[in-house]
Protein backbone atom coordinates (compact mmCIF):
# COMPACT_ATOMS: atom_id res chain seq x y z
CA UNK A 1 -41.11 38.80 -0.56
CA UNK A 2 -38.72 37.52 2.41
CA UNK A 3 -39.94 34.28 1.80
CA UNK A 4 -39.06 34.03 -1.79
CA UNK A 5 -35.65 35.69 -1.48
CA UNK A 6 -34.84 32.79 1.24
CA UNK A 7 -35.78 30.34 -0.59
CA UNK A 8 -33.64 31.40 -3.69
CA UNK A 9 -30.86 31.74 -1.79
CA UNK A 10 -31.46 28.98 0.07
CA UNK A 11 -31.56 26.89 -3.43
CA UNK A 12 -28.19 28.48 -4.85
CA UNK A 13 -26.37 27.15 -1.30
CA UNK A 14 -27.55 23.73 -2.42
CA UNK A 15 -26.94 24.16 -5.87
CA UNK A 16 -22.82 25.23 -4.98
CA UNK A 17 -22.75 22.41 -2.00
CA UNK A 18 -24.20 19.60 -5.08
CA UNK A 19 -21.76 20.84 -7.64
CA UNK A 20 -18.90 21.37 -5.59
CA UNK A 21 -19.20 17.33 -3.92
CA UNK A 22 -19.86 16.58 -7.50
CA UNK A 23 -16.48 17.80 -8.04
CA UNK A 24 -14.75 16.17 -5.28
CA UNK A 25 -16.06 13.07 -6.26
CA UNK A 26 -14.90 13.00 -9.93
CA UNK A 27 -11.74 14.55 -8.78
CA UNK A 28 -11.06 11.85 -6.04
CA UNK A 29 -11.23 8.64 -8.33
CA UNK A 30 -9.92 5.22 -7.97
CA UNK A 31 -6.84 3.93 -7.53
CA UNK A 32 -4.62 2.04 -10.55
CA UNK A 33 -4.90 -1.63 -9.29
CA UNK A 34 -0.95 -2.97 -10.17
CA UNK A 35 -1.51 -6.22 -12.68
CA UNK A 36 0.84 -8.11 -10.56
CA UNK A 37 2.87 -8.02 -7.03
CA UNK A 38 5.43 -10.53 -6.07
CA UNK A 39 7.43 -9.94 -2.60
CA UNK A 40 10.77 -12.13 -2.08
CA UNK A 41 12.05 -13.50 -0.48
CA UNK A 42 10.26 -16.67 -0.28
CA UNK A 43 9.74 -17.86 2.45
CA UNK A 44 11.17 -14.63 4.72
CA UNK A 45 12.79 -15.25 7.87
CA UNK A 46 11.50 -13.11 10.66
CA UNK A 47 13.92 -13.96 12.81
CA UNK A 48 17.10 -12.93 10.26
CA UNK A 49 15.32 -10.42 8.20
CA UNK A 50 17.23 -9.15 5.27
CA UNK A 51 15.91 -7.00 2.69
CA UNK A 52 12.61 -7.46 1.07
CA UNK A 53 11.97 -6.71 -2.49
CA UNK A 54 8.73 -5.97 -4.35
CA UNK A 55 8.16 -6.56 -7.79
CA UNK A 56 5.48 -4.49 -9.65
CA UNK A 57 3.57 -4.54 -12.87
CA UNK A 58 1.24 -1.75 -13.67
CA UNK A 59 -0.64 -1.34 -16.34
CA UNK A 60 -2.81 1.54 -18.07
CA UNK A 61 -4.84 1.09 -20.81
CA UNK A 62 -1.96 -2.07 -21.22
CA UNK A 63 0.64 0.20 -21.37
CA UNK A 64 3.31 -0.44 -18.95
CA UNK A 65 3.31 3.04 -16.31
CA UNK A 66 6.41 1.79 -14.22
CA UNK A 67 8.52 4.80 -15.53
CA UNK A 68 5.92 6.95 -14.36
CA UNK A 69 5.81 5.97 -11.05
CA UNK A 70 7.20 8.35 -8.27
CA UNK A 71 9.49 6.54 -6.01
CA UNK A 72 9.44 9.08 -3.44
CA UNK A 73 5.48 8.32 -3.03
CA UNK A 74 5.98 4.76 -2.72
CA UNK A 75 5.00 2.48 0.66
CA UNK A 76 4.56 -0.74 2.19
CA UNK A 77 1.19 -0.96 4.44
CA UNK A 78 1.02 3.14 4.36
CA UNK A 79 4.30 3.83 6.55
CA UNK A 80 7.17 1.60 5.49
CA UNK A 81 9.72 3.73 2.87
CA UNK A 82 11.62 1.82 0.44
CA UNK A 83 15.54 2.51 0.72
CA UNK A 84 16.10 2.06 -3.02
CA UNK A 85 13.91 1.43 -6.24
CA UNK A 86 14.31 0.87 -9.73
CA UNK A 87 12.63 -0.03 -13.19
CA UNK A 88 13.52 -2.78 -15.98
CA UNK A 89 12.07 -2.03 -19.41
CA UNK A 90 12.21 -5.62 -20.56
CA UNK A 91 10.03 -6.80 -18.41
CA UNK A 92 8.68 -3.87 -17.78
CA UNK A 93 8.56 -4.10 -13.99
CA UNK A 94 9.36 -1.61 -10.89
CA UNK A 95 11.08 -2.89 -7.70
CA UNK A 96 11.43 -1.33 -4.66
CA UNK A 97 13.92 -2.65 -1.62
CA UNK A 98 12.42 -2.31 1.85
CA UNK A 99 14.23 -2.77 5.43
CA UNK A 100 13.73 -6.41 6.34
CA UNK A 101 13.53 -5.39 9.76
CA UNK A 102 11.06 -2.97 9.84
CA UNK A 103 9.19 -5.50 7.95
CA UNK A 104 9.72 -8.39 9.87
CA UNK A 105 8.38 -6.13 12.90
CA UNK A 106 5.55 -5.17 10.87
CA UNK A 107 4.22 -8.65 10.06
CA UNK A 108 4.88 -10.03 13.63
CA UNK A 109 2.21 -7.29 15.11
CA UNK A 110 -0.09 -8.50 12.05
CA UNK A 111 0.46 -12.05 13.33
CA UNK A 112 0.40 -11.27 17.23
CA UNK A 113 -2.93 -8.83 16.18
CA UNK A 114 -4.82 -11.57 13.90
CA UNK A 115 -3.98 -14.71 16.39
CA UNK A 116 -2.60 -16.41 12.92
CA UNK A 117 -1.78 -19.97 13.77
CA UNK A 118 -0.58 -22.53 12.36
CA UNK A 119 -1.47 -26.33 12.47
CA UNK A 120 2.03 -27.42 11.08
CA UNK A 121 4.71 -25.30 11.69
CA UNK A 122 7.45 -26.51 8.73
CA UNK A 123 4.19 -24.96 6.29
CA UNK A 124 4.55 -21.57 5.73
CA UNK A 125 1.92 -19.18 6.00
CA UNK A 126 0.87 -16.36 3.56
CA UNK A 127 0.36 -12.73 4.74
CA UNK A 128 -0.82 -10.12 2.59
CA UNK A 129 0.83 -6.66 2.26
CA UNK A 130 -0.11 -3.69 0.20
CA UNK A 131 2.58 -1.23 -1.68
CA UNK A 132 0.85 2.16 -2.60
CA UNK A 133 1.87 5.21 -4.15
CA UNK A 134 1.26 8.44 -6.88
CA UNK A 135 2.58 8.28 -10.39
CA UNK A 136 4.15 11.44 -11.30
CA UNK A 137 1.00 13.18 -12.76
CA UNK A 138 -0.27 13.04 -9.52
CA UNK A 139 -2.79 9.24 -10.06
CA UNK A 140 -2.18 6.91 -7.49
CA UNK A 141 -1.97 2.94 -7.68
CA UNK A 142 -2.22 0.05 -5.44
CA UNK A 143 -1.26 -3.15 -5.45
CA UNK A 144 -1.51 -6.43 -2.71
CA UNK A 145 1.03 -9.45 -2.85
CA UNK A 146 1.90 -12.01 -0.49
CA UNK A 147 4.75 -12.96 2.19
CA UNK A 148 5.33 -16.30 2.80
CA UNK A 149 6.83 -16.74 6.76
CA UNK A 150 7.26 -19.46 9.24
CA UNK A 151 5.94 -18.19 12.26
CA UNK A 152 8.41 -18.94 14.94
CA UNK A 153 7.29 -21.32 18.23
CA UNK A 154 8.26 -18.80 20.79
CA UNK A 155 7.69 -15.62 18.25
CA UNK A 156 8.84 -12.27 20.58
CA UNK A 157 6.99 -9.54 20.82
CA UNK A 158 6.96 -6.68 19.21
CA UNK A 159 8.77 -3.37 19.78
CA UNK A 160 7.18 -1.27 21.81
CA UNK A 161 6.30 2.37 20.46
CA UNK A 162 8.80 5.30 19.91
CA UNK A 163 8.07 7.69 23.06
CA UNK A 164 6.19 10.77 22.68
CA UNK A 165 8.19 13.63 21.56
């Protein structure tokens, strides 16, 4: 009699843990992919970093979602906030205007990190960077476009960390 009322209960606690990671799962879907992201300027000069703007087309269903996107979710590589955004209906495209220093510094540690070379140093290289954020129902999207630099001969390094607080 034990025996069977463990095992019932036993099988009901599996039952609840299946449906309830069942849930999670379908709850926790994938990310919009954006159709298209362009990053300007071309090339950017990490040593005289001025803004940096990226361009984005999303798509759902090919319906354009850009006025739909929150900017206060937005981000470049997870951590870098954009200082202004807009939208243009015609294209349909969103922008968002990052601080060209905090991405300059950002794509020297990717360089310094990666050992990215170059074999002539007039060619520019192409680093990839990813903008993220939630549309206002709460679905997020992702897109990846590319930075062209020159990677300086002597390039400095980066800052070091803010200290503890």
């Amino acid at each position: 009699m034990k025996s069977t009322k463990l095992i019932l209960i036993s099988i009901t606690i599996l039952g609840l843990l299946l449906g309830a990671s069942t849930f999670a799962m379908i709850g926790a879907s994938t990310p919009i992919i954006a159709d298209q992201v362009k990053i300007e300027p071309k090339p950017f000069d990490l040593e005289n970093p001025d803004g940096v703007t990226v361009q984005v087309k999303l798509l759902v269903d090919g319906k354009p979602v850009i006025d739909q996107i929150d900017p206060d979710t937005v981000l470049l590589e997870g951590f870098i906030a954009p200082y202004e955004t807009w939208y243009t209906r015609a294209p349909p495209n969103f922008y968002a205007q990052f601080p060209g220093g905090a991405v300059a510094s950002w794509v020297m540690v990717m360089i310094s990190h990666m050992g990215i070379t170059t074999p002539n140093p007039w060619v520019p290289i192409k680093i990839l960077l990813k903008i993220t954020g939630l549309l206002y129902d709460g679905t997020a999207w992702e897109g990846t476009g590319e930075i062209k630099v020159y990677i300086p001969e002597d390039p400095t390094p980066p800052p070091p960390p803010p200290p503890p607080p």
